[in-house]
N, C-alpha and C. Protein backbone atom coordinates (compact mmCIF):
# COMPACT_ATOMS: atom_id res chain seq x y z
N UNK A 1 -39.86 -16.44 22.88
CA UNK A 1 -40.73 -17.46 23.42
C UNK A 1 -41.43 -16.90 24.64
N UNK A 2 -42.78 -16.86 24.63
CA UNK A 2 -43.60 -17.02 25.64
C UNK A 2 -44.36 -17.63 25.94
N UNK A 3 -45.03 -17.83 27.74
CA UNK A 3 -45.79 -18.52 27.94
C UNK A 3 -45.94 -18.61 29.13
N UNK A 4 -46.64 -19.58 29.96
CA UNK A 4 -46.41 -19.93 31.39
C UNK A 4 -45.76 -20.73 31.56
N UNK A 5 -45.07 -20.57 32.97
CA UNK A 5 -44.21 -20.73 33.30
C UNK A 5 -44.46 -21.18 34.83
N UNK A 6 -44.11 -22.30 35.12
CA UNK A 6 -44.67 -22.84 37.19
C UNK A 6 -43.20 -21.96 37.63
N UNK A 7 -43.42 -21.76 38.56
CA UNK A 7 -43.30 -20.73 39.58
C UNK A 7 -41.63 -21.36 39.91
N UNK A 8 -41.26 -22.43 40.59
CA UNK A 8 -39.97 -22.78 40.73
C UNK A 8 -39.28 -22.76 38.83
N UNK A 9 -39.43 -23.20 38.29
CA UNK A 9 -38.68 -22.29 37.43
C UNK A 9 -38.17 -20.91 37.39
N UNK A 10 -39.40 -20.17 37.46
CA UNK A 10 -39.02 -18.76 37.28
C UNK A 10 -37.86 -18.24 38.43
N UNK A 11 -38.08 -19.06 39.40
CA UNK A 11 -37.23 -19.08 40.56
C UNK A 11 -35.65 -19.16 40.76
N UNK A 12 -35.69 -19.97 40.02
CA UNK A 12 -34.72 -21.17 39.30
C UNK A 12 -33.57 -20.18 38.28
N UNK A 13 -34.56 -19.33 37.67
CA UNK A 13 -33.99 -19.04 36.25
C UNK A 13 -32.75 -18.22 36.05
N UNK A 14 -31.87 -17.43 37.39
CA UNK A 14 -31.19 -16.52 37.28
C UNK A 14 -30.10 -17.61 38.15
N UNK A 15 -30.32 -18.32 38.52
CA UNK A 15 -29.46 -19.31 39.42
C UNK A 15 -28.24 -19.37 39.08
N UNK A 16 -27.98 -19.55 37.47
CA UNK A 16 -26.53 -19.11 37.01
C UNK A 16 -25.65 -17.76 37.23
N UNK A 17 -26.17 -17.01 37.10
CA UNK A 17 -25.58 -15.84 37.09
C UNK A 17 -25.60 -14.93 38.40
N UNK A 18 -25.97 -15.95 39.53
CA UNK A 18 -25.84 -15.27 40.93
C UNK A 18 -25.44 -16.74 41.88
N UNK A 19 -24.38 -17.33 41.62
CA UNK A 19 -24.02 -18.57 42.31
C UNK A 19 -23.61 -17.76 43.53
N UNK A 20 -23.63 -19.31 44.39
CA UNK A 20 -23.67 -19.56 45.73
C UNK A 20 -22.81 -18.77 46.35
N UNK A 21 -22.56 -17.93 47.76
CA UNK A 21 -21.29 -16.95 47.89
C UNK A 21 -21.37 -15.57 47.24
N UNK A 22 -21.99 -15.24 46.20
CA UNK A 22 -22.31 -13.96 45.44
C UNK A 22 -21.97 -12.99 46.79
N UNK A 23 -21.33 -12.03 46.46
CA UNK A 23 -21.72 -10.86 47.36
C UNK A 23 -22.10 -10.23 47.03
N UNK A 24 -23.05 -9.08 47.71
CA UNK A 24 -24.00 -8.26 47.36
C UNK A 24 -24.02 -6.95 48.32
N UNK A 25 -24.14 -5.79 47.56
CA UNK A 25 -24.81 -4.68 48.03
C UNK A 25 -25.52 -3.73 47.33
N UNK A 26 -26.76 -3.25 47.40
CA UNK A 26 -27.45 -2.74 46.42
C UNK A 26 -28.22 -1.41 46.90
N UNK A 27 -28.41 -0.18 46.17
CA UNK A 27 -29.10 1.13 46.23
C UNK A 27 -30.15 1.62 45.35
N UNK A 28 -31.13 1.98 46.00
CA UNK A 28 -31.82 2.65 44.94
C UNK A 28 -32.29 4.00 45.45
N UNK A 29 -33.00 4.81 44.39
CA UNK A 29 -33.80 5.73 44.41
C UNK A 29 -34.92 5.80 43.43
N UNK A 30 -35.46 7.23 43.40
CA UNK A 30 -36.75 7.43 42.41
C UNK A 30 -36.21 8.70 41.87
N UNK A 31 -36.16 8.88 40.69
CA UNK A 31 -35.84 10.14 39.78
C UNK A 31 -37.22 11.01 39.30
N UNK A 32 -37.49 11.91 39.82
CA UNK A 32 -38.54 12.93 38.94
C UNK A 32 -38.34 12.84 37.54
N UNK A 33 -36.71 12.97 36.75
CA UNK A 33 -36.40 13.22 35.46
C UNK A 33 -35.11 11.94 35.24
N UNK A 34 -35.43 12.17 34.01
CA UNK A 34 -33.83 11.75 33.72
C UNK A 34 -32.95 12.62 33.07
N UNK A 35 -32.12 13.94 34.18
CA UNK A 35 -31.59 14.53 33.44
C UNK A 35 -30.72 14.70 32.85
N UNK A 36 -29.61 15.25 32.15
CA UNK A 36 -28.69 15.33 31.58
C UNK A 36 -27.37 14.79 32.80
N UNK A 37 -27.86 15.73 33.83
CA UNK A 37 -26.42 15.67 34.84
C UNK A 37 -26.82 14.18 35.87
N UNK A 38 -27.69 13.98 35.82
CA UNK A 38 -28.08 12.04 36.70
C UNK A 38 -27.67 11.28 34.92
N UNK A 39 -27.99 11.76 34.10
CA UNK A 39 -27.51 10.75 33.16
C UNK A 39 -25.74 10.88 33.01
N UNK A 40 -24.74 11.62 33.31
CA UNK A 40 -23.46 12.23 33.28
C UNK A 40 -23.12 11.55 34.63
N UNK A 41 -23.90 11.45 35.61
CA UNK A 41 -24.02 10.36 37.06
C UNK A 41 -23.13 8.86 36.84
N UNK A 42 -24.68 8.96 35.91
CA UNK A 42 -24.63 7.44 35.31
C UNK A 42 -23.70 6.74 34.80
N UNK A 43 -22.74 7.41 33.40
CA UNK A 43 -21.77 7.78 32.84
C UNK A 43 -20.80 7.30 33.41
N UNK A 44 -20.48 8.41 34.47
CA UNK A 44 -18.95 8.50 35.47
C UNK A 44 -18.85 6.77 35.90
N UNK A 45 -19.99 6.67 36.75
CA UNK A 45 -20.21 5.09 37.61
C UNK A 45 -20.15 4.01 36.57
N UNK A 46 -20.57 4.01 35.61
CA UNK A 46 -20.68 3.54 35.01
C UNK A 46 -18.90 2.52 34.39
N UNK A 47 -18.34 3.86 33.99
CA UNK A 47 -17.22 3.67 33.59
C UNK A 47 -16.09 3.09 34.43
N UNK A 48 -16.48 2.83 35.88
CA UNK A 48 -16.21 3.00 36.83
C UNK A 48 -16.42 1.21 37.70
N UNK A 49 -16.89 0.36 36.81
CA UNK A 49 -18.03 -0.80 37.39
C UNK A 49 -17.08 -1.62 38.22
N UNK A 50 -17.08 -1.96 39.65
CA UNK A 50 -15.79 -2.40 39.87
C UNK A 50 -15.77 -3.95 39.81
N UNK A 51 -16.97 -4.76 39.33
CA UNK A 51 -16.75 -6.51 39.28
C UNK A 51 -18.12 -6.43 37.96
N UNK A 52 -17.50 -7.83 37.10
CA UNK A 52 -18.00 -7.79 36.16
C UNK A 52 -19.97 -7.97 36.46
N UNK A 53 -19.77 -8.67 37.91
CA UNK A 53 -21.46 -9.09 38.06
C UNK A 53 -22.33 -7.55 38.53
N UNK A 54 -21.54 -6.79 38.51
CA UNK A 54 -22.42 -5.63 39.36
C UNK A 54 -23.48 -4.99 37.84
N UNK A 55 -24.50 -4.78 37.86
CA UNK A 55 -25.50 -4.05 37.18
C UNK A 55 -26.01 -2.95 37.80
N UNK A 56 -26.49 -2.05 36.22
CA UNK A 56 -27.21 -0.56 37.09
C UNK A 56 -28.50 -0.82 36.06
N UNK A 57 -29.62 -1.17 36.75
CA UNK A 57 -30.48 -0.64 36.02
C UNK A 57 -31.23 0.43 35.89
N UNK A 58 -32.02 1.04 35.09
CA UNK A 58 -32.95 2.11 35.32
C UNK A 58 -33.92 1.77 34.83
N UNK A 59 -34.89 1.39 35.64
CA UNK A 59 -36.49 0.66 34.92
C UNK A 59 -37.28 2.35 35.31
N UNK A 60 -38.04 2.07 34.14
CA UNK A 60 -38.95 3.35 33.71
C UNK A 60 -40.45 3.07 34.83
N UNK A 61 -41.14 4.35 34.93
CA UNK A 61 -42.36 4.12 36.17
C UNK A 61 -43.27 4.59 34.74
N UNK A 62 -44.16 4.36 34.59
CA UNK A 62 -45.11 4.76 33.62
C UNK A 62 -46.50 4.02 33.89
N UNK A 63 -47.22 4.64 32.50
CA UNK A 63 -47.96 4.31 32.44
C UNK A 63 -49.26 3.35 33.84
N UNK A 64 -49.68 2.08 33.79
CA UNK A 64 -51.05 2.04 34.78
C UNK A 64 -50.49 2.45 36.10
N UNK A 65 -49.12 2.47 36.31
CA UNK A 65 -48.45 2.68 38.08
C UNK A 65 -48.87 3.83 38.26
N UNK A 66 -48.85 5.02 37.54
CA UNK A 66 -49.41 6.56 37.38
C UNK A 66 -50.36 6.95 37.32
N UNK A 67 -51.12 6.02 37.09
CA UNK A 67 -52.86 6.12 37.30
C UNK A 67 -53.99 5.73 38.68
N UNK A 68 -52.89 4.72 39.27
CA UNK A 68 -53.36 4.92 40.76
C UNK A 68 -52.59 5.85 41.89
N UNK A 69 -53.65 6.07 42.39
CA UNK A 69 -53.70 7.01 43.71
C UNK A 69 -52.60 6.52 44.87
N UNK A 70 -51.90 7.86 45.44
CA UNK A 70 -50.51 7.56 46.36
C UNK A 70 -50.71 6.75 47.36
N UNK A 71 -52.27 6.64 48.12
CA UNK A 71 -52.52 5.97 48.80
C UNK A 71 -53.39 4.59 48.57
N UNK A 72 -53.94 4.19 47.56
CA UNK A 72 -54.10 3.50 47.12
C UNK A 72 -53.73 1.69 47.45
N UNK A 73 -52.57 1.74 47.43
CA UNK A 73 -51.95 0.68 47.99
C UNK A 73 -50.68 1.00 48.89
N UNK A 74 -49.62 0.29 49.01
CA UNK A 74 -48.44 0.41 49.86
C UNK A 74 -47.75 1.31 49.26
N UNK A 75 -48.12 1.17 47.79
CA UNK A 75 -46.57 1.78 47.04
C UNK A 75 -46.97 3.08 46.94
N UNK A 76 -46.55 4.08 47.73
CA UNK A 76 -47.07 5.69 47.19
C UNK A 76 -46.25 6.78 45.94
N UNK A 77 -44.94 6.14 45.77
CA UNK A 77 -44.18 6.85 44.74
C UNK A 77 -44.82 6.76 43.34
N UNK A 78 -46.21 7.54 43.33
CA UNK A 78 -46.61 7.14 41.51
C UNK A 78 -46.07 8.48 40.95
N UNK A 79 -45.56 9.40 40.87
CA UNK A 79 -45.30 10.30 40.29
C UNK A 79 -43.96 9.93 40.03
N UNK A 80 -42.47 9.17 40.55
CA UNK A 80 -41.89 9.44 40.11
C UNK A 80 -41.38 8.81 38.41
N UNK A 81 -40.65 9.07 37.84
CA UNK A 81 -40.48 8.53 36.40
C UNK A 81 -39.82 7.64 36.30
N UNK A 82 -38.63 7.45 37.15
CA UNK A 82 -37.02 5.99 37.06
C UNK A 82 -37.41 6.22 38.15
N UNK A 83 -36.86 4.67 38.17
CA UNK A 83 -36.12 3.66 39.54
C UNK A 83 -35.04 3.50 38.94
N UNK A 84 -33.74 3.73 39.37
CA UNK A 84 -32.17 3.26 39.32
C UNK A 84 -32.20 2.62 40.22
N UNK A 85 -31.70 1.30 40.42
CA UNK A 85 -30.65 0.80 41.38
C UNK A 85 -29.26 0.15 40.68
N UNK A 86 -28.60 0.40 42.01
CA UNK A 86 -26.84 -0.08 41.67
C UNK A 86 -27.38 -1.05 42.09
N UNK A 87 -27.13 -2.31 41.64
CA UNK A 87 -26.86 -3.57 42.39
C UNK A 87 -25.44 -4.43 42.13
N UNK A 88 -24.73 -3.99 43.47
CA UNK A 88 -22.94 -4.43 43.46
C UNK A 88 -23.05 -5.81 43.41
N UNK A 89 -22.07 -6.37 42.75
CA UNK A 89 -22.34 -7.85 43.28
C UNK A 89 -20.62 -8.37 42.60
N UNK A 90 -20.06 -9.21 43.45
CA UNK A 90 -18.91 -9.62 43.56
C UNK A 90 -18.34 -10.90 43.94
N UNK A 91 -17.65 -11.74 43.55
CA UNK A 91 -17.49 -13.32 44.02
C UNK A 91 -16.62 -12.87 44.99
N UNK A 92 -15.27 -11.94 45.41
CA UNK A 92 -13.96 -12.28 46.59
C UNK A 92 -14.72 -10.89 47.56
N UNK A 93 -15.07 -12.30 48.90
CA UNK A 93 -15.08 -11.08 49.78
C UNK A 93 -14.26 -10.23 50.39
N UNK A 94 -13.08 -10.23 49.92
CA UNK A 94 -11.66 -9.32 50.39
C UNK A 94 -12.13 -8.06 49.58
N UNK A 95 -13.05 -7.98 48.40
CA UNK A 95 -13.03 -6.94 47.69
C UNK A 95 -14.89 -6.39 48.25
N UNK A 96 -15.06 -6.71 49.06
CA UNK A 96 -16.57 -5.60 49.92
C UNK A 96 -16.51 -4.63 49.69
N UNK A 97 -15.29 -4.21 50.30
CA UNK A 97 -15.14 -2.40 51.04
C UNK A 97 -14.82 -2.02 49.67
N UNK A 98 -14.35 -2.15 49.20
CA UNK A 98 -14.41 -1.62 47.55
C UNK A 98 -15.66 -1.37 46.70
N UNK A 99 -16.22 -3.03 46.83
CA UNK A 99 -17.52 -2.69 46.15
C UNK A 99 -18.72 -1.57 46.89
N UNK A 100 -18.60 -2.32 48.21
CA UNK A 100 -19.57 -1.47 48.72
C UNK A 100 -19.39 -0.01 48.73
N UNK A 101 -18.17 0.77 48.60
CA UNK A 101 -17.99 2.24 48.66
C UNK A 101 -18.20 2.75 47.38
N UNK A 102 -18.07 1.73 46.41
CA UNK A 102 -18.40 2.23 44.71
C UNK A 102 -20.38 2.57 45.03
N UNK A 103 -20.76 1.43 44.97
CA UNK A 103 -22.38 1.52 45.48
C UNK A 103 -22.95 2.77 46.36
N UNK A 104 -22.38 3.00 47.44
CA UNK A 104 -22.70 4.11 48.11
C UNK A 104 -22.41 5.49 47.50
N UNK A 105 -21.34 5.39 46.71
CA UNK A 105 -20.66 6.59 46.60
C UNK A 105 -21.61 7.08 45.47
N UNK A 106 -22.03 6.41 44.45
CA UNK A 106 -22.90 5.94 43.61
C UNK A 106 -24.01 7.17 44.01
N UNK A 107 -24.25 6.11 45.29
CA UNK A 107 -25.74 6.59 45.35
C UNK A 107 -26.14 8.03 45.60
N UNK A 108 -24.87 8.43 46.60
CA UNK A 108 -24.76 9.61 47.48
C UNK A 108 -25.16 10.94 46.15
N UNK A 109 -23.95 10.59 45.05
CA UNK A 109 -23.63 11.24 43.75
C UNK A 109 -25.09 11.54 42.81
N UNK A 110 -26.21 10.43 43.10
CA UNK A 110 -27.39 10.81 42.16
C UNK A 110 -28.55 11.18 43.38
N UNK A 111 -28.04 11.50 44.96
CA UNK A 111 -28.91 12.10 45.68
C UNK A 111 -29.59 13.44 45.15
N UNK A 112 -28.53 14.56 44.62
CA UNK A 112 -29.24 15.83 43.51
C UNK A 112 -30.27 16.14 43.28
N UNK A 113 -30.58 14.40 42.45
CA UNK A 113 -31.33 14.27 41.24
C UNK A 113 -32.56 13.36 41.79
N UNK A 114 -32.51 12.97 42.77
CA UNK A 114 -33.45 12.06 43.40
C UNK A 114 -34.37 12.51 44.45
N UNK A 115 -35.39 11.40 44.46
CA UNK A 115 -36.34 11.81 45.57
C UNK A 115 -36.14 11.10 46.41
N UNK A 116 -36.90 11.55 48.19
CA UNK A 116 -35.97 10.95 48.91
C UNK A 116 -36.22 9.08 49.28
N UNK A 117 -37.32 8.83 48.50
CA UNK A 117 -37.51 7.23 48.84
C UNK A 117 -36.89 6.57 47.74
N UNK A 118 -36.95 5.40 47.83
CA UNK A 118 -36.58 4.36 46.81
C UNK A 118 -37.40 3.29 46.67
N UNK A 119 -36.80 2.46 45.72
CA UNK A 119 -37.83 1.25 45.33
C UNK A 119 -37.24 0.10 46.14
N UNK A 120 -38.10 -0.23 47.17
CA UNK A 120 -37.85 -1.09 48.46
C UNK A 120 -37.07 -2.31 48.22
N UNK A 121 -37.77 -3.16 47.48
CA UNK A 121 -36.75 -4.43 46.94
C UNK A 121 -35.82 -4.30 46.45
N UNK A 122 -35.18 -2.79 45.84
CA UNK A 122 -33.57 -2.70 46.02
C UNK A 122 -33.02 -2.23 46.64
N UNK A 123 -33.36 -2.30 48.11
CA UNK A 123 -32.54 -1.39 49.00
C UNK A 123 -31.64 -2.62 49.82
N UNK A 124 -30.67 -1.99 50.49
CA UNK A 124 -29.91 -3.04 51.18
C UNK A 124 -30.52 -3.43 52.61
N UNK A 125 -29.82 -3.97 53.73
CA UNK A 125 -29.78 -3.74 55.23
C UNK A 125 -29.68 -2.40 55.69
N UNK A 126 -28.58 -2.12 55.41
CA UNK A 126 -28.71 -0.52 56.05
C UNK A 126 -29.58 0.58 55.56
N UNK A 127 -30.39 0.06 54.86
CA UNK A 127 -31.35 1.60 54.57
C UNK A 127 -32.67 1.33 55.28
N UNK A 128 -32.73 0.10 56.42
CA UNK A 128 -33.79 0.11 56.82
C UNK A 128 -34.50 1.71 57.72
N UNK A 129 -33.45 2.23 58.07
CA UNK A 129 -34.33 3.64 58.68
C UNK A 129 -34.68 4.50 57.61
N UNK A 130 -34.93 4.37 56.21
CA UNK A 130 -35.41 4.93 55.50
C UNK A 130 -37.04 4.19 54.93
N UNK A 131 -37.20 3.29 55.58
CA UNK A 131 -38.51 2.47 55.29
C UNK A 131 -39.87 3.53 55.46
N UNK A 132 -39.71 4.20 56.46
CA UNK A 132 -41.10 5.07 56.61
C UNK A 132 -40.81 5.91 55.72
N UNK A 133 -39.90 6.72 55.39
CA UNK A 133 -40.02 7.40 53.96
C UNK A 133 -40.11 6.95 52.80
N UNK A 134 -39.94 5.20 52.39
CA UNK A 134 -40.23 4.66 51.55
C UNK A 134 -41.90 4.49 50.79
N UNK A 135 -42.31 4.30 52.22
CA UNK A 135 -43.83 4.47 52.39
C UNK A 135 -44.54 5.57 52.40
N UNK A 136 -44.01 6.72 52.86
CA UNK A 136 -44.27 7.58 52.52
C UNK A 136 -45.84 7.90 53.55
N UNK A 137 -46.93 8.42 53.41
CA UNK A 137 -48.06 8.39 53.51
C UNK A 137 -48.59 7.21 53.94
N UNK A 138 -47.99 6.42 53.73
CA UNK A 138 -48.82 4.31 53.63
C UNK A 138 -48.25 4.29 54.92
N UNK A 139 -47.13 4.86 55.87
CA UNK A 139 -46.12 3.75 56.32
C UNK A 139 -47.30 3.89 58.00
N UNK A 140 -48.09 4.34 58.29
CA UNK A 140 -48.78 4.46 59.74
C UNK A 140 -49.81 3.56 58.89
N UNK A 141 -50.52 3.22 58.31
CA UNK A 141 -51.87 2.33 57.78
C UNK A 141 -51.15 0.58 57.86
N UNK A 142 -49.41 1.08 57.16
CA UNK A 142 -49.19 -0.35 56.86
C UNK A 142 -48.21 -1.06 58.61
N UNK A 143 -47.96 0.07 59.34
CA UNK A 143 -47.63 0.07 61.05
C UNK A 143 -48.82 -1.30 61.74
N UNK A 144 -50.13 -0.22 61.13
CA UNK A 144 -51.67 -0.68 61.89
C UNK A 144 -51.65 -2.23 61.34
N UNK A 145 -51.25 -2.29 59.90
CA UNK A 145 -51.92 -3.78 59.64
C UNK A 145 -51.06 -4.38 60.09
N UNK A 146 -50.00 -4.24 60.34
CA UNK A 146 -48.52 -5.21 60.76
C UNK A 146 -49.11 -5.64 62.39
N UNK A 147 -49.58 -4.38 62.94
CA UNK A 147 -49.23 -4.58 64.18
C UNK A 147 -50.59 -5.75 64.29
N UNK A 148 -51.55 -6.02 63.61
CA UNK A 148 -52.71 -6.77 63.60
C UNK A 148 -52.49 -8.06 63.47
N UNK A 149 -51.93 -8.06 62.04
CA UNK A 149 -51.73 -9.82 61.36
C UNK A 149 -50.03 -10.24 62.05
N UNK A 150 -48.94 -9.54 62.10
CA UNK A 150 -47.99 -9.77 62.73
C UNK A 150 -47.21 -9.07 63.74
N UNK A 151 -48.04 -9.30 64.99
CA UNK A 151 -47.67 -8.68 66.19
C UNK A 151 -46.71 -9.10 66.84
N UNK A 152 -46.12 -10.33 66.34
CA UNK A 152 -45.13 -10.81 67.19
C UNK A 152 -43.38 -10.67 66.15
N UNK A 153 -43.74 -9.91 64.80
CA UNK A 153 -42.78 -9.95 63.92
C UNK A 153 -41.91 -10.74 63.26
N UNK A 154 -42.71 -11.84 62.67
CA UNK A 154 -42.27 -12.88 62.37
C UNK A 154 -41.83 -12.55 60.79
N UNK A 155 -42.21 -11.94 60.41
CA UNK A 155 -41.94 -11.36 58.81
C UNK A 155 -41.18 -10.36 58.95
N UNK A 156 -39.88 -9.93 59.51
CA UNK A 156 -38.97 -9.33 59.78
C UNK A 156 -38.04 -9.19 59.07
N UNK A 157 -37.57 -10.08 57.78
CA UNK A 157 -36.04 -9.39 57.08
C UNK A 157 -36.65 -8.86 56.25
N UNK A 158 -35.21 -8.58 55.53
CA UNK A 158 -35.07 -6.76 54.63
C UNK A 158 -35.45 -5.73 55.43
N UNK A 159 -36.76 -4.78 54.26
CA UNK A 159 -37.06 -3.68 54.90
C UNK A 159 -38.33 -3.96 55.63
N UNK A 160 -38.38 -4.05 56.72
CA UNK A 160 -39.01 -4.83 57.90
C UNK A 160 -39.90 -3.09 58.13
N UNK A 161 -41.11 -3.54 58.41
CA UNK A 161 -41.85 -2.49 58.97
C UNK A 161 -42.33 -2.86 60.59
N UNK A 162 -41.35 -2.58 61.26
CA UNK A 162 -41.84 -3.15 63.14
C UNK A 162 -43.11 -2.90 63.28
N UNK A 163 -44.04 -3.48 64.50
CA UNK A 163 -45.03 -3.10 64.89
C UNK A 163 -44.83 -2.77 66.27
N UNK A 164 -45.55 -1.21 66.24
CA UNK A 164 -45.14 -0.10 67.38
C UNK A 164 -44.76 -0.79 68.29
């Protein structure tokens, strides 16, 4: 079934499967390849999942994203091929330090194979000092517009880009 869809629905639609309390910690990167030994990565962690809610996806970069230019817009990673992210997720917060060291350890393990930014909306809190390398090239243009339309930083969580 397809079709349109108003906007609080779509909103709406995962509401089951991430109830209230969810804990969360999540990683990503950008893969040049998908090679044998990031897929053997994959594998290990995999086998490894420590709560039934945690997912790994690997969404593919292709096609029209590869056809615009690095500077173009915000997003400058068009060359790479995958986005992986771990996204941990767990109902007992007694079990964090568990999840969260599976996630990291995760991530550390497909550094190898990765480039050094990631795909921003899966990054956690703590990877905010990796934001200007996220941006890459963009991150002084997108400094300038921040510091213009929000000088006082009112659009500040996640990966927050300060203005100087």
């Amino acid at each position: 079934m397809t079709g349109p869809m108003p906007y609080p629905a779509l909103n709406q639609a995962f509401d089951a499967l991430l109830p209230k309390g969810l804990q969360a910690y999540w990683k990503a990167n950008f893969l040049p390849d998908l090679t044998d030994d990031a897929i053997n990565v994959h594998l290990d962690y995999g086998s490894r999942v420590p709560s039934v809610q945690t997912a790994v996806h690997v969404h593919p970069i292709d096609g029209a994203v590869q056809r615009v230019g690095a500077t173009d817009s915000a997003f400058p990673n068009r060359n790479a091929k995958f986005s992986p992210v771990m996204a941990g997720m767990w109902e007992d917060p007694a079990d964090n330090e568990a999840n969260i060291s599976w996630v990291r350890d995760y991530a550390a393990a497909m550094e190898p194979f990765s480039e050094a930014a990631g795909y921003i909306n899966f990054m956690d809190g703590d990877d905010l000092p990796k934001v200007a390398e996220n941006y890459g090239p963009n991150f002084r243009r997108l400094s300038e517009i921040k510091t213009k339309y929000d000088p006082q930083n009112l659009f500040h969580v996640n990966q927050n880009i300060p203005p100087p």
